[in-house]
PDB file of N, CA and C in Angstrom:
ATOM      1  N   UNK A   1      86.704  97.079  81.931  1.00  0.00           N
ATOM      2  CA  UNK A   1      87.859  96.523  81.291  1.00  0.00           C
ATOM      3  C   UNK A   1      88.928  97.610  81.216  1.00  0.00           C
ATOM      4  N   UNK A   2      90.167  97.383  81.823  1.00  0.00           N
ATOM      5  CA  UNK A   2      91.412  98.240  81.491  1.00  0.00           C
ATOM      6  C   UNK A   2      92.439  97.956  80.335  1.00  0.00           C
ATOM      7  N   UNK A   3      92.422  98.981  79.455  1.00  0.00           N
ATOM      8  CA  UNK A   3      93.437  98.237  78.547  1.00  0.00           C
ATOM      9  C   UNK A   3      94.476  99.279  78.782  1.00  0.00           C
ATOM     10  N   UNK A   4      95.530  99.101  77.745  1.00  0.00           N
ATOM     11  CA  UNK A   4      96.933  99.882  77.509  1.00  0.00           C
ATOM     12  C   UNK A   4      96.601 101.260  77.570  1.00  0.00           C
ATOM     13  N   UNK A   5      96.083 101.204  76.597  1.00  0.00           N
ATOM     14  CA  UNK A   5      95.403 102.669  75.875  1.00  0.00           C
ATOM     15  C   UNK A   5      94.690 103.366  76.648  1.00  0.00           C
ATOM     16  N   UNK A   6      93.526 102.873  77.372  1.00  0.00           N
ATOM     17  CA  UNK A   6      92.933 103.711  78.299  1.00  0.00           C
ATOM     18  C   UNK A   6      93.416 104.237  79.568  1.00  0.00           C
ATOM     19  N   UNK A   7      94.589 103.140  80.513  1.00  0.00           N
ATOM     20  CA  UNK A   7      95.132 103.598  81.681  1.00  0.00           C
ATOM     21  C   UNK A   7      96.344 102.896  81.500  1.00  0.00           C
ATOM     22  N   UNK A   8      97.216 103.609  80.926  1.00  0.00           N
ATOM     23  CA  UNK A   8      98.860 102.704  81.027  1.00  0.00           C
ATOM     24  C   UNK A   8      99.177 102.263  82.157  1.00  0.00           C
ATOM     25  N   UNK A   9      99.522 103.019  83.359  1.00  0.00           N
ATOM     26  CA  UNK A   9      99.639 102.607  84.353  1.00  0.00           C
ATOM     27  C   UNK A   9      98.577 102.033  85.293  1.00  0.00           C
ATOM     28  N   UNK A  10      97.472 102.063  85.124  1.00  0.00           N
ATOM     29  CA  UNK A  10      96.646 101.048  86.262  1.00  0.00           C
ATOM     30  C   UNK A  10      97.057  99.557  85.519  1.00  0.00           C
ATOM     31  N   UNK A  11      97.056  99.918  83.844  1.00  0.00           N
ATOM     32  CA  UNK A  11      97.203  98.714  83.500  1.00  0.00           C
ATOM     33  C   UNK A  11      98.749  97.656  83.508  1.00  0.00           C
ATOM     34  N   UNK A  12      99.525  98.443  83.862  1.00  0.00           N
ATOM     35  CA  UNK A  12     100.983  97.846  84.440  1.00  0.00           C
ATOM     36  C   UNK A  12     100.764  97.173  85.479  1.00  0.00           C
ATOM     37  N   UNK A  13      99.944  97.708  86.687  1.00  0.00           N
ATOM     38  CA  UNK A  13      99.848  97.609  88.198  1.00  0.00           C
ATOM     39  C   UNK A  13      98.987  96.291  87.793  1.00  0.00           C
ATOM     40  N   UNK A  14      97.517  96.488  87.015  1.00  0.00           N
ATOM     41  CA  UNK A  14      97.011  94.864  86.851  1.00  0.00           C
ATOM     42  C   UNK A  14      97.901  93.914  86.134  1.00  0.00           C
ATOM     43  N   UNK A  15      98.872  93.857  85.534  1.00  0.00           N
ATOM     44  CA  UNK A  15      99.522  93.344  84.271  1.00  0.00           C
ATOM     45  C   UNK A  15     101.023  92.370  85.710  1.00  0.00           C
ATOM     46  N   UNK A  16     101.049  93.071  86.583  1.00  0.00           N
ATOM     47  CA  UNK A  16     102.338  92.922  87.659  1.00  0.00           C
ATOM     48  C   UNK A  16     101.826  92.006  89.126  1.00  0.00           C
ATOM     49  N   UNK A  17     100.411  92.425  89.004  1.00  0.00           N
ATOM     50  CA  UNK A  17      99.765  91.958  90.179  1.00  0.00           C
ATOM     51  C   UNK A  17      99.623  90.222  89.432  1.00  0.00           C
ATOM     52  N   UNK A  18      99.312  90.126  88.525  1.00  0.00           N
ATOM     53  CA  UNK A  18      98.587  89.049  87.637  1.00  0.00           C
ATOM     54  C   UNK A  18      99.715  88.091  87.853  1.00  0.00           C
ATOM     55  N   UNK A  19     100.997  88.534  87.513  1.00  0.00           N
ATOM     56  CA  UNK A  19     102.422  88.050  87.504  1.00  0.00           C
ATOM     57  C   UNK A  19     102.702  86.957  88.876  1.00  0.00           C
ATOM     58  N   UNK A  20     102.245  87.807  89.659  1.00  0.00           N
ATOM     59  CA  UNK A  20     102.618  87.435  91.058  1.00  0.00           C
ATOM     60  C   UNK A  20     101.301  86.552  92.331  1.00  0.00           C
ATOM     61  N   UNK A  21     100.167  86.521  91.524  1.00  0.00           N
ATOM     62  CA  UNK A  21      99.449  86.228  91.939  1.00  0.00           C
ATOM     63  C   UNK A  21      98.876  84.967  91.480  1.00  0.00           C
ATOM     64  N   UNK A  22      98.209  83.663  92.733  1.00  0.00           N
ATOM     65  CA  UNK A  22      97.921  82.365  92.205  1.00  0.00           C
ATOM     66  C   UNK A  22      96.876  82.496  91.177  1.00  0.00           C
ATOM     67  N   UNK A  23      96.055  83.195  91.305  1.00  0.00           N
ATOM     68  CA  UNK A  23      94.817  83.718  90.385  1.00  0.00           C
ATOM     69  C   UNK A  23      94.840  85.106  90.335  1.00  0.00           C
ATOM     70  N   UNK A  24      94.458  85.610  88.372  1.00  0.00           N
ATOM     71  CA  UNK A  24      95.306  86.678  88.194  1.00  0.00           C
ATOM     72  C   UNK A  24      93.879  87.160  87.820  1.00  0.00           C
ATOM     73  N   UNK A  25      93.594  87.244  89.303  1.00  0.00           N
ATOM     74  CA  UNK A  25      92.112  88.177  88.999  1.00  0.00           C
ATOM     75  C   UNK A  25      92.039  89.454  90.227  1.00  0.00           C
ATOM     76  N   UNK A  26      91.582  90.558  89.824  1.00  0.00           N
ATOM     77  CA  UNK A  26      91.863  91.557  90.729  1.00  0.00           C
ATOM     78  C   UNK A  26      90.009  92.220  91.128  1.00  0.00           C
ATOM     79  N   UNK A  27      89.652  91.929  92.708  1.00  0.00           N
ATOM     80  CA  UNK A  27      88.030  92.413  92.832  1.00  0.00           C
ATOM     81  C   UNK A  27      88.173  93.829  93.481  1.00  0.00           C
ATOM     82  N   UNK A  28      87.543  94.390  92.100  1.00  0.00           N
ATOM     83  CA  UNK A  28      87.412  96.085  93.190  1.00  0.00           C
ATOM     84  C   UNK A  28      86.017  96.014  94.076  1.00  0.00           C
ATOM     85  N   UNK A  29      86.556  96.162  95.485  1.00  0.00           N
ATOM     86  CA  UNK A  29      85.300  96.257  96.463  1.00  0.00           C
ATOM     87  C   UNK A  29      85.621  97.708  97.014  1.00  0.00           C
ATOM     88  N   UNK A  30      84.205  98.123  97.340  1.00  0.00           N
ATOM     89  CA  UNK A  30      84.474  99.300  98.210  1.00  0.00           C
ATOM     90  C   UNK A  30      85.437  99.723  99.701  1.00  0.00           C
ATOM     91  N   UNK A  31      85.622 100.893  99.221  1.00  0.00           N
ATOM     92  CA  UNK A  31      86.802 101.077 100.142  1.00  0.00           C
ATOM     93  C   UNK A  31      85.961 102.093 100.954  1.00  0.00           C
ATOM     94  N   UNK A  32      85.702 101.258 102.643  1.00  0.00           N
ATOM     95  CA  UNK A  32      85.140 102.314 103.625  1.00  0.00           C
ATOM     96  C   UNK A  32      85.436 101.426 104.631  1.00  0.00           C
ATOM     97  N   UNK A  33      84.966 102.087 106.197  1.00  0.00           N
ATOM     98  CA  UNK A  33      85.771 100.824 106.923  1.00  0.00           C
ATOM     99  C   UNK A  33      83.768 101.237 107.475  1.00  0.00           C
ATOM    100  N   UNK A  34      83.521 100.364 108.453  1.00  0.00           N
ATOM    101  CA  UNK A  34      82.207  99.507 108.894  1.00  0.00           C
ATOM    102  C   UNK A  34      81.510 100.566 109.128  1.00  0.00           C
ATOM    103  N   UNK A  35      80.502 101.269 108.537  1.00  0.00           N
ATOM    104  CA  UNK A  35      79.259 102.189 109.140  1.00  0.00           C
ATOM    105  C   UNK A  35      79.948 103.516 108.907  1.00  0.00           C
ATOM    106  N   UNK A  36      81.061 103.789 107.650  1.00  0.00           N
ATOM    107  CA  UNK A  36      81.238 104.826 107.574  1.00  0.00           C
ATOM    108  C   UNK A  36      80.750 104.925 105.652  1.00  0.00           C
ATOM    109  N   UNK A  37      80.975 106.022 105.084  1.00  0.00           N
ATOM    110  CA  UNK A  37      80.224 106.045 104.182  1.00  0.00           C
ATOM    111  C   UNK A  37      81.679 105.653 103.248  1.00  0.00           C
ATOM    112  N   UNK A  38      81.146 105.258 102.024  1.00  0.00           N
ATOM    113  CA  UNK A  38      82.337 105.203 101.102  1.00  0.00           C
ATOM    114  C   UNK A  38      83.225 106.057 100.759  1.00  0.00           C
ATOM    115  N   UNK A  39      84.583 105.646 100.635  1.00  0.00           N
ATOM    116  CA  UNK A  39      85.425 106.930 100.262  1.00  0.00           C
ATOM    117  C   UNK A  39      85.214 107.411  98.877  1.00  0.00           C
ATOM    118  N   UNK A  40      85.150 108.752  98.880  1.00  0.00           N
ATOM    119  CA  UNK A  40      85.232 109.368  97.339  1.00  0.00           C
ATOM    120  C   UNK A  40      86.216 110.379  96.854  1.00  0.00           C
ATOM    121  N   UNK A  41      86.898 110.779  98.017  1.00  0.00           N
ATOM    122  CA  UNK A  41      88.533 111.823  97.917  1.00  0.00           C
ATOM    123  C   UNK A  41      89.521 111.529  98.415  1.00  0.00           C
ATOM    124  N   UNK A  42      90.545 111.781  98.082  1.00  0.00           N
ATOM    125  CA  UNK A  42      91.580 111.636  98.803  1.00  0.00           C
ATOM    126  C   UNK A  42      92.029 111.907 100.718  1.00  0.00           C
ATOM    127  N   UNK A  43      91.436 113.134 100.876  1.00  0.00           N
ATOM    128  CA  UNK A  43      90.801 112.917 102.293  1.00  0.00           C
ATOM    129  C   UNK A  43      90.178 111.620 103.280  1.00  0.00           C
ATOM    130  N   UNK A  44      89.220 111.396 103.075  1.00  0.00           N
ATOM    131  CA  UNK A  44      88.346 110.253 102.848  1.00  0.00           C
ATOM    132  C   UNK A  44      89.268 109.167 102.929  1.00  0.00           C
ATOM    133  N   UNK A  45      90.275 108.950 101.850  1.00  0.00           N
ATOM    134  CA  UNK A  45      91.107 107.269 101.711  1.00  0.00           C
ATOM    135  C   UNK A  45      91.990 107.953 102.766  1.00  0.00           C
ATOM    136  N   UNK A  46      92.697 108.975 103.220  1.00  0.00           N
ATOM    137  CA  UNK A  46      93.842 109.418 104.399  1.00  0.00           C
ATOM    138  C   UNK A  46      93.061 109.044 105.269  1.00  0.00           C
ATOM    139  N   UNK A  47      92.276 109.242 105.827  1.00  0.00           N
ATOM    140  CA  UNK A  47      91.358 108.702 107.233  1.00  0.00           C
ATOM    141  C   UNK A  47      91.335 107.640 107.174  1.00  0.00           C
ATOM    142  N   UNK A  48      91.054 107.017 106.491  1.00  0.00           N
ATOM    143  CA  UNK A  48      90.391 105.365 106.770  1.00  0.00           C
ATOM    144  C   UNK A  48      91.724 104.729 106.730  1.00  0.00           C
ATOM    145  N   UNK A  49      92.745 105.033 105.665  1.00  0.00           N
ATOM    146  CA  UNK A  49      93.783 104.173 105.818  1.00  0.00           C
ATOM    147  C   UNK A  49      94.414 104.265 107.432  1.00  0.00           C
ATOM    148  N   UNK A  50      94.116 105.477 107.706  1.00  0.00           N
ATOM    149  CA  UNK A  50      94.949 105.956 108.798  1.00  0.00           C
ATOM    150  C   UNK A  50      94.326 105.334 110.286  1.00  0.00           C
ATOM    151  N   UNK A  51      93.185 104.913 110.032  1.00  0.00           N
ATOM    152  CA  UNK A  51      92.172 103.723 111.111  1.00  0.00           C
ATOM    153  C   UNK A  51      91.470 102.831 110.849  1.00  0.00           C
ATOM    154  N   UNK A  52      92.194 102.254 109.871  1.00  0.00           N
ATOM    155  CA  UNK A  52      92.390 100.848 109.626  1.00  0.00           C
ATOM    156  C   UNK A  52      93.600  99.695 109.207  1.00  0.00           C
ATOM    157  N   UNK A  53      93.290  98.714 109.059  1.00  0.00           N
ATOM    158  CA  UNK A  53      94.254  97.648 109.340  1.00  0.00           C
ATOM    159  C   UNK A  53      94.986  97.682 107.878  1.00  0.00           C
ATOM    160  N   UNK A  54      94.596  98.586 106.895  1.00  0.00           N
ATOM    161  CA  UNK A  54      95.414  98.230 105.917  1.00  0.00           C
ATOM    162  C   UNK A  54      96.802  98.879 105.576  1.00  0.00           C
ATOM    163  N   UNK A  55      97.664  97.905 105.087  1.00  0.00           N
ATOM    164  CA  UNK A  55      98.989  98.441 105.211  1.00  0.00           C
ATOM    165  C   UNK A  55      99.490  99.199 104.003  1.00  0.00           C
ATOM    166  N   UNK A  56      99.211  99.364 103.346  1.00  0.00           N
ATOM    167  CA  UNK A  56      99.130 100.610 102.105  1.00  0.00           C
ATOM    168  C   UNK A  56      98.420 100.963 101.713  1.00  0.00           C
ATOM    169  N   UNK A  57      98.460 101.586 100.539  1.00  0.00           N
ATOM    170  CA  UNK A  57      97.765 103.076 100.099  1.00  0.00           C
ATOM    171  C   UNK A  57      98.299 103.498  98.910  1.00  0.00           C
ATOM    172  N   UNK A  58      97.555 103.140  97.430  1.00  0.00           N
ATOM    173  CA  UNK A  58      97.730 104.136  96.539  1.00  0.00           C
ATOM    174  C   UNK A  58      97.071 105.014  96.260  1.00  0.00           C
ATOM    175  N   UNK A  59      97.630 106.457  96.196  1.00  0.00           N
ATOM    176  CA  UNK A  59      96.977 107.461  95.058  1.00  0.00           C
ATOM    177  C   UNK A  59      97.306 108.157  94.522  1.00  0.00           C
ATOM    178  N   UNK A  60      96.867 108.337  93.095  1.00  0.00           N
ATOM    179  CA  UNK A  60      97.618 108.231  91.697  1.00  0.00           C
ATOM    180  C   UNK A  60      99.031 107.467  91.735  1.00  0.00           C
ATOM    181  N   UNK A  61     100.025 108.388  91.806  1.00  0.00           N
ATOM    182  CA  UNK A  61     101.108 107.718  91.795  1.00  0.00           C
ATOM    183  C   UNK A  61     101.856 107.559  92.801  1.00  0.00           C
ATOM    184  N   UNK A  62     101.345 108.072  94.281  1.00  0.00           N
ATOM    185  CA  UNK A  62     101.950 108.186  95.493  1.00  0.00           C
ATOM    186  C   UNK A  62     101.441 106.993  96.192  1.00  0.00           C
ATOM    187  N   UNK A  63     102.755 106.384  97.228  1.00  0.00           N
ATOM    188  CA  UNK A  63     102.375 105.005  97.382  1.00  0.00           C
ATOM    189  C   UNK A  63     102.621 104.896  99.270  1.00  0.00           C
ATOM    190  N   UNK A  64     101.889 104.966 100.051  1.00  0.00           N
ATOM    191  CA  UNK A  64     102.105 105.398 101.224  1.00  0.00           C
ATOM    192  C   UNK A  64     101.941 103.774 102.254  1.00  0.00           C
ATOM    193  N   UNK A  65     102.932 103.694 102.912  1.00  0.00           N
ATOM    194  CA  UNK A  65     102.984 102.304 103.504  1.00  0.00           C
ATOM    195  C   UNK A  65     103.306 102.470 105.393  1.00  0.00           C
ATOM    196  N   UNK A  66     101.946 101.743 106.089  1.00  0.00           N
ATOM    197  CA  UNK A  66     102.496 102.056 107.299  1.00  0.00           C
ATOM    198  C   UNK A  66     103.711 101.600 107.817  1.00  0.00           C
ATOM    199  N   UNK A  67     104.492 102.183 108.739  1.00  0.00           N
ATOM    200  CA  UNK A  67     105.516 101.483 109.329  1.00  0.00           C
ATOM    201  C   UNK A  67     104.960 100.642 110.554  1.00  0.00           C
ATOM    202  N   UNK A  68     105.886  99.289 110.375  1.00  0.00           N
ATOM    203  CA  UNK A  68     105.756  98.372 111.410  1.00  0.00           C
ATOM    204  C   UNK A  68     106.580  97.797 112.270  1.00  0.00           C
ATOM    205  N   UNK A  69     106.550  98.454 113.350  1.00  0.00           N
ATOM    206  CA  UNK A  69     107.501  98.247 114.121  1.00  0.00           C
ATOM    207  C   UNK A  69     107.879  99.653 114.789  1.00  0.00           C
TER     208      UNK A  69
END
C-alpha cells in the first residue's frame, strides 16, 4: 500500500495514473525482458529499456523516453 506519507511522489504518479485510466488499478510485474534475470539497478533497467519495446523509463525522478521517428 502507498500512501502520502510514505512516498509523496510515487503516490502523485499512482493518484494521476488513476485519473486517466479506465480502471484505476496499477500491476507491478517484473521488469526483465525473456531469459534474462530481473532488473535490480539502474544499469540493469538502462539495458533492457535500451532492448526492448518499451517506450519509457522512470528512475527516481528522471524520465527517459525513446525517440520515434
Amino acid at each position: 500500500m502507498v500512501t502520502r506519507q510514505s512516498n509523496p511522489l510515487f503516490w502523485r504518479l499512482l493518484k494521476r495514473f488513476g485519473e486517466q485510466a479506465p480502471a484505476p488499478i496499477l500491476v507491478n510485474t517484473s521488469f526483465n525482458l525473456f531469459g534474462e534475470p530481473l532488473v535490480v539497478s539502474p544499469r540493469d533497467a538502462m539495458r533492457s529499456f535500451c532492448c526492448s519495446g518499451i517506450d519509457a523509463l522512470m528512475i527516481d525522478s528522471f524520465l527517459l523516453k525513446k525517440h520515434n521517428g
